[in-house]
C-alpha atoms as a PDB file:
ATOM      1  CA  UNK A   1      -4.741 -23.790  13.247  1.00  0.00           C
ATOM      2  CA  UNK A   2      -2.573 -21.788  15.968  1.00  0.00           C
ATOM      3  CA  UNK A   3      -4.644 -20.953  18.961  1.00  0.00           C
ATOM      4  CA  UNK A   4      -2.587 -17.409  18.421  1.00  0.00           C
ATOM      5  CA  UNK A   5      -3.040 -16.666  15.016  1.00  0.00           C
ATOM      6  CA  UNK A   6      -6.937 -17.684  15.455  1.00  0.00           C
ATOM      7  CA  UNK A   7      -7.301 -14.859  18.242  1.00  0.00           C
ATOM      8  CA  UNK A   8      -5.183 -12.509  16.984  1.00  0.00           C
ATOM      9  CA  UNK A   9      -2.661 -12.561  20.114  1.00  0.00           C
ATOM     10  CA  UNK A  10       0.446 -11.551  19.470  1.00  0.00           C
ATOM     11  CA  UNK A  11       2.266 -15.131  20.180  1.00  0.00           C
ATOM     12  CA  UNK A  12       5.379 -15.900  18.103  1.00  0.00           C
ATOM     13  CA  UNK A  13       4.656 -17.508  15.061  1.00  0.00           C
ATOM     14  CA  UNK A  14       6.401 -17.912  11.491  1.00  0.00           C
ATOM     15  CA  UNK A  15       5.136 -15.270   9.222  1.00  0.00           C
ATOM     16  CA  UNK A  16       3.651 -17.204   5.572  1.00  0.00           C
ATOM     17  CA  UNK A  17       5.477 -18.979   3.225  1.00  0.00           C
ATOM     18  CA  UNK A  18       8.962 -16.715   1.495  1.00  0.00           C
ATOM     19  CA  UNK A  19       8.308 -14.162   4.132  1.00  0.00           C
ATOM     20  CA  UNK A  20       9.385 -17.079   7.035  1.00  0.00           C
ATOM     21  CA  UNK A  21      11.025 -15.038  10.083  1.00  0.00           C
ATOM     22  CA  UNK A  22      10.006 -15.287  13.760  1.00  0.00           C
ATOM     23  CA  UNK A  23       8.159 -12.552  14.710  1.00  0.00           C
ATOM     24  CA  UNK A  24       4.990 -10.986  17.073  1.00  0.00           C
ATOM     25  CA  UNK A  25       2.864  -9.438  14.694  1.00  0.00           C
ATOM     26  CA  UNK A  26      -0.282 -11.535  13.771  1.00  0.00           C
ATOM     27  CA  UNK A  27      -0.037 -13.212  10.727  1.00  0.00           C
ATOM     28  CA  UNK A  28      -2.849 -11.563   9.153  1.00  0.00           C
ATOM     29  CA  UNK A  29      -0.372  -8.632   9.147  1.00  0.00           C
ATOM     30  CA  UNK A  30       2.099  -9.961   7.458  1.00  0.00           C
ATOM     31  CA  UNK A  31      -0.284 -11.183   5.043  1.00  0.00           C
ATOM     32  CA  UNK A  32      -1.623  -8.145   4.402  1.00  0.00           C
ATOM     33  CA  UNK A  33       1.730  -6.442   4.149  1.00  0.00           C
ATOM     34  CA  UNK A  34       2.820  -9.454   1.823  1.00  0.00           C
ATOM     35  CA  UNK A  35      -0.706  -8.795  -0.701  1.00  0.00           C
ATOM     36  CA  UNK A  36      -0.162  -4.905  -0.278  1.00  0.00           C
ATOM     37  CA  UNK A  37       3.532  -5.105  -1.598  1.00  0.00           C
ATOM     38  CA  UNK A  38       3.303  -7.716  -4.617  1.00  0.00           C
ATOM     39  CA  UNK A  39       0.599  -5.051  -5.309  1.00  0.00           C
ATOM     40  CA  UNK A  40       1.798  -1.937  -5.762  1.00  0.00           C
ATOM     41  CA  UNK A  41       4.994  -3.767  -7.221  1.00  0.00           C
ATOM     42  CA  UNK A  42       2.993  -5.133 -10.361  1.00  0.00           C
ATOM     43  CA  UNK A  43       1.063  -2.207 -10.471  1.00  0.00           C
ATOM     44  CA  UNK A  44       3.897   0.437 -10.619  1.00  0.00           C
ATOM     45  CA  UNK A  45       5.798  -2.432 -13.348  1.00  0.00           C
ATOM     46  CA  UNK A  46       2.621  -2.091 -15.449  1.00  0.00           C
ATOM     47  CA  UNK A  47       2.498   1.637 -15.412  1.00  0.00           C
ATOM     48  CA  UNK A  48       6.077   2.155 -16.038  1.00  0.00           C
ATOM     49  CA  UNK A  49       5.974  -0.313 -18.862  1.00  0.00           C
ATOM     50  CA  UNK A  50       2.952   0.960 -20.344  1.00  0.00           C
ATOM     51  CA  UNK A  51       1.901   3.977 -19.254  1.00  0.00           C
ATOM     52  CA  UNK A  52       0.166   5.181 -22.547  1.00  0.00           C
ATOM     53  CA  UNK A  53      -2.107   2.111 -22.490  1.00  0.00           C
ATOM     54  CA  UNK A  54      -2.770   2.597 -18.380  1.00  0.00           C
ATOM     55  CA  UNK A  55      -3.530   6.387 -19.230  1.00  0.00           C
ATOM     56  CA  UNK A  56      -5.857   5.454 -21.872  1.00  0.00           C
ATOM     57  CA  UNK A  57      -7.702   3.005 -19.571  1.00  0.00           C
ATOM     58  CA  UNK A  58      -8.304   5.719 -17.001  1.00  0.00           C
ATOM     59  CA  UNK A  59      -9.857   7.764 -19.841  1.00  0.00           C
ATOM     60  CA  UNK A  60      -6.510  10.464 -19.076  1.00  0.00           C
ATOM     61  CA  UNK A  61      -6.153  12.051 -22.500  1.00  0.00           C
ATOM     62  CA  UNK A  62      -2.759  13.666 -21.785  1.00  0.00           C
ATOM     63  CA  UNK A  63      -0.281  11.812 -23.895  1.00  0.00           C
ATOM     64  CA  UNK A  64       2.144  14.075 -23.625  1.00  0.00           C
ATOM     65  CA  UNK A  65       5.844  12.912 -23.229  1.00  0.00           C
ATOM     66  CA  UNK A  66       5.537  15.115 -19.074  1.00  0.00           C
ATOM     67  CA  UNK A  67       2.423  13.615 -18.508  1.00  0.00           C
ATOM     68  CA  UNK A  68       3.886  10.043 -19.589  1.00  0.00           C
ATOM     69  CA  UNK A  69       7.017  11.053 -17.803  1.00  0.00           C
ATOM     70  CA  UNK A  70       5.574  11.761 -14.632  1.00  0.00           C
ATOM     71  CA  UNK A  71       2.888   8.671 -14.681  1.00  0.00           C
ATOM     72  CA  UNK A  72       5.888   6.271 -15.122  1.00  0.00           C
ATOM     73  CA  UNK A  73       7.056   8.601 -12.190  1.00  0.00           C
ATOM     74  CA  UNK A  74       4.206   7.326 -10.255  1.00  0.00           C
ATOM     75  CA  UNK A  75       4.718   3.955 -10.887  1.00  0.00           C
ATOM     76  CA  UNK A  76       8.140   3.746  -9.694  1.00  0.00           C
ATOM     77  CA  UNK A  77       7.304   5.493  -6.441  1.00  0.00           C
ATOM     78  CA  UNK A  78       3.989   2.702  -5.923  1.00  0.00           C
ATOM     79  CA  UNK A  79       6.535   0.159  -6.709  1.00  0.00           C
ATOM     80  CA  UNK A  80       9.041   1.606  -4.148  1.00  0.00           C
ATOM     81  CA  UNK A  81       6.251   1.552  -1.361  1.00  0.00           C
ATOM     82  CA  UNK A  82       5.732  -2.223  -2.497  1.00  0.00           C
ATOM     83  CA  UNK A  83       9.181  -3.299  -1.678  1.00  0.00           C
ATOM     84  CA  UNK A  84       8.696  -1.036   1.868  1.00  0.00           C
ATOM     85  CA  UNK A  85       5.612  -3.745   2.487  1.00  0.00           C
ATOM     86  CA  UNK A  86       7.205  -6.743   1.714  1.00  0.00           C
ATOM     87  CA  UNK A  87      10.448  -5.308   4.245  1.00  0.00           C
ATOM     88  CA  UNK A  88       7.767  -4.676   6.972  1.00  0.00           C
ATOM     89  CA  UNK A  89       5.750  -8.010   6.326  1.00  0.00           C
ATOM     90  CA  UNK A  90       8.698  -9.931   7.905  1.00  0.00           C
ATOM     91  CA  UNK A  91       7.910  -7.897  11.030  1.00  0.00           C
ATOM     92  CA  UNK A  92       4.765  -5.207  11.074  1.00  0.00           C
ATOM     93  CA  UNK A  93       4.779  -4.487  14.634  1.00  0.00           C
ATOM     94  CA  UNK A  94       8.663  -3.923  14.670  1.00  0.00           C
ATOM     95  CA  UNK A  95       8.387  -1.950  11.249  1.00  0.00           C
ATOM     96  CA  UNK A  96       5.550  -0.049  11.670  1.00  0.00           C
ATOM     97  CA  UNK A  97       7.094   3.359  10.735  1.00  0.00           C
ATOM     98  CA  UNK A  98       7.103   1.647   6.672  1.00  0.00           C
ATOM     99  CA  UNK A  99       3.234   1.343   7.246  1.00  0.00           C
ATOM    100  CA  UNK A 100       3.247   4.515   8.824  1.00  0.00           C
ATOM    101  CA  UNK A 101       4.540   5.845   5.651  1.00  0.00           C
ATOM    102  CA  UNK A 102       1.903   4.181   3.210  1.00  0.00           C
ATOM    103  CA  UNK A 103      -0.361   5.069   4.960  1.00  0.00           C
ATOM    104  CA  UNK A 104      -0.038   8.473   5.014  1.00  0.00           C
ATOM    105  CA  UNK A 105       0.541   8.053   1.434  1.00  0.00           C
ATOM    106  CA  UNK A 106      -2.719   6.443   0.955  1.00  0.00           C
ATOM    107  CA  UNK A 107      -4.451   9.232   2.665  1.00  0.00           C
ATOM    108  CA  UNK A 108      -3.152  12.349   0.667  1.00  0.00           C
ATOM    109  CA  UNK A 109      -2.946  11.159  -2.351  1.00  0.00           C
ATOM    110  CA  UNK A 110      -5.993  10.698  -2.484  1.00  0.00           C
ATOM    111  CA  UNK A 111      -7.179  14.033  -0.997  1.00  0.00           C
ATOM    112  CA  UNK A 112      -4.759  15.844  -3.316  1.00  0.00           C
ATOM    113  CA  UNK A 113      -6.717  14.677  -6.415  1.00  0.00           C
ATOM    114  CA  UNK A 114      -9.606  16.422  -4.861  1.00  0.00           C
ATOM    115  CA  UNK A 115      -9.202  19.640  -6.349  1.00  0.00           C
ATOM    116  CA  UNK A 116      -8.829  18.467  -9.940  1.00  0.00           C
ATOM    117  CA  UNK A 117     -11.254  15.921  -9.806  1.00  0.00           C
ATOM    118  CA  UNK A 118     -14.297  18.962  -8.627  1.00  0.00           C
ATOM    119  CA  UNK A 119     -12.295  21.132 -11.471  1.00  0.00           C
ATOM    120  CA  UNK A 120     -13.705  18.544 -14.260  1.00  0.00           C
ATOM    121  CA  UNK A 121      -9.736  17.853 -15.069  1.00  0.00           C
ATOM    122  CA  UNK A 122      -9.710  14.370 -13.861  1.00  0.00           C
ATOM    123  CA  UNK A 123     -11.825  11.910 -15.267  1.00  0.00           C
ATOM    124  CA  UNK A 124     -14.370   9.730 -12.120  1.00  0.00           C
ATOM    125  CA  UNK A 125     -12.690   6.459 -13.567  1.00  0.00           C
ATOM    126  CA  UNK A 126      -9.580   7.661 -12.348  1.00  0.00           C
ATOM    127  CA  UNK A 127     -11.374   6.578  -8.828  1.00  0.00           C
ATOM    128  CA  UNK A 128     -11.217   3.320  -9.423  1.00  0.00           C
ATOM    129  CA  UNK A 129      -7.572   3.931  -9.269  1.00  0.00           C
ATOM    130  CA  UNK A 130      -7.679   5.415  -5.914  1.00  0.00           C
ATOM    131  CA  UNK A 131      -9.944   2.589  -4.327  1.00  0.00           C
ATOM    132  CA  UNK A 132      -7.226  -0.381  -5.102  1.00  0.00           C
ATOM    133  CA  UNK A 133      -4.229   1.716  -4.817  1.00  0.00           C
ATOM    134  CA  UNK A 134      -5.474   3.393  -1.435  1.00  0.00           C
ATOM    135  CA  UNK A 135      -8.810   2.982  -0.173  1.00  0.00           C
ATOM    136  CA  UNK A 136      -9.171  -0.155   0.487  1.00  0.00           C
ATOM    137  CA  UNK A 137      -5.526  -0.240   2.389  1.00  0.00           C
ATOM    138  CA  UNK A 138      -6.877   2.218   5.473  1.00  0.00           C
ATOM    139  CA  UNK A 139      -8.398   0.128   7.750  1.00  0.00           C
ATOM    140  CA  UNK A 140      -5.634  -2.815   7.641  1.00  0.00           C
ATOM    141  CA  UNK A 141      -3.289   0.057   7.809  1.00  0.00           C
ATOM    142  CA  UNK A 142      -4.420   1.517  10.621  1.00  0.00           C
ATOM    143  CA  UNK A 143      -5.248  -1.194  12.537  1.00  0.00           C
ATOM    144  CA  UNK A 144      -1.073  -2.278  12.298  1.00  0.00           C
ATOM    145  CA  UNK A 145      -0.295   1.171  13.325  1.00  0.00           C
ATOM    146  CA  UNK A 146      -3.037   0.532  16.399  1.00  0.00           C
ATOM    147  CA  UNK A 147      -1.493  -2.569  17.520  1.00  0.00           C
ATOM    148  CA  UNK A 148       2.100  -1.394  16.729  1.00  0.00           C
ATOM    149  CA  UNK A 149       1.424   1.707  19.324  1.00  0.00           C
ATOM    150  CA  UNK A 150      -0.736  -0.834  21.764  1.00  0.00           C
ATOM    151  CA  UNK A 151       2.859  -3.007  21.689  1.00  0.00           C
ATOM    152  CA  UNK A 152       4.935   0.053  22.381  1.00  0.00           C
ATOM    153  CA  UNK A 153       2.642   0.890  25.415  1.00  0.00           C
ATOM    154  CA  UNK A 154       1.704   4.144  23.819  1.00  0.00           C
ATOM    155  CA  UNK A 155       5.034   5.340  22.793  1.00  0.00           C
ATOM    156  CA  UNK A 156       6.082   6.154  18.849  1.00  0.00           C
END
């Protein structure tokens, strides 16, 4: 194994496998970046392709042709931030302001389904949702963004 990659320095390396491009991010970065973006572009495919049957799932009961609409809406958008992931993979500490992005995203999204969800109008499975699609992103997120400003001594 790379000395670098094992400690996390930020030695050149080639980033894994389709991704290859020399960079200085850690590899677990591009990794992550890599995972995160063949994510959300499968799941934003599978909710544009069936978003009656994703609805359902999520015990939504709105099939109307808006709320169908806008949920295939959603899943272009997560798609969209899924090729932004695999752009920054080839370079996280050189594209940081792509993770910069998702993250944010993955912060108020979900804190903008707080309201509904205390109004009773969105079902608690919808949660389960929120912890693949978001929750589970913020700490790789944020530690990118950490090193990204470390790199930049500081600077945006």
């Amino acid at each position: 194994m790379n000395s670098a990659i094992a400690t996390g320095s930020s030695a050149p390396h080639t980033a894994p496998g389709w991704i290859a491009r020399e960079q200085t991010s850690p590899a677990w970065m591009a990794r992550v970046l890599a995972i995160a973006g063949v994510y959300n572009i499968l799941w934003g495919a599978i909710v544009i392709l069936l978003p009656q049957q994703t609805l359902a799932l999520l015990d939504l009961p709105d099939q109307s042709p808006v709320t169908l609409n806008f949920w295939a809406c959603i899943g272009m958008i997560v798609g969209v931030y899924g090729v932004g992931y695999l752009a920054a993979a080839r370079d996280p500490l050189r594209h940081w302001p792509i993770v910069l992005v998702g993250f944010l995203g993955k912060i108020f999204g979900p804190i903008g389904l707080i309201k509904p969800w205390n109004d009773g109008t969105l079902p608690s499975e919808f949660w389960l949702t929120i912890i693949f699609n978001d929750l589970i992103w913020w700490v790789p997120f944020a530690l990118i963004l950490l090193a990204a400003l470390r790199t930049r001594g500081g600077r945006a």
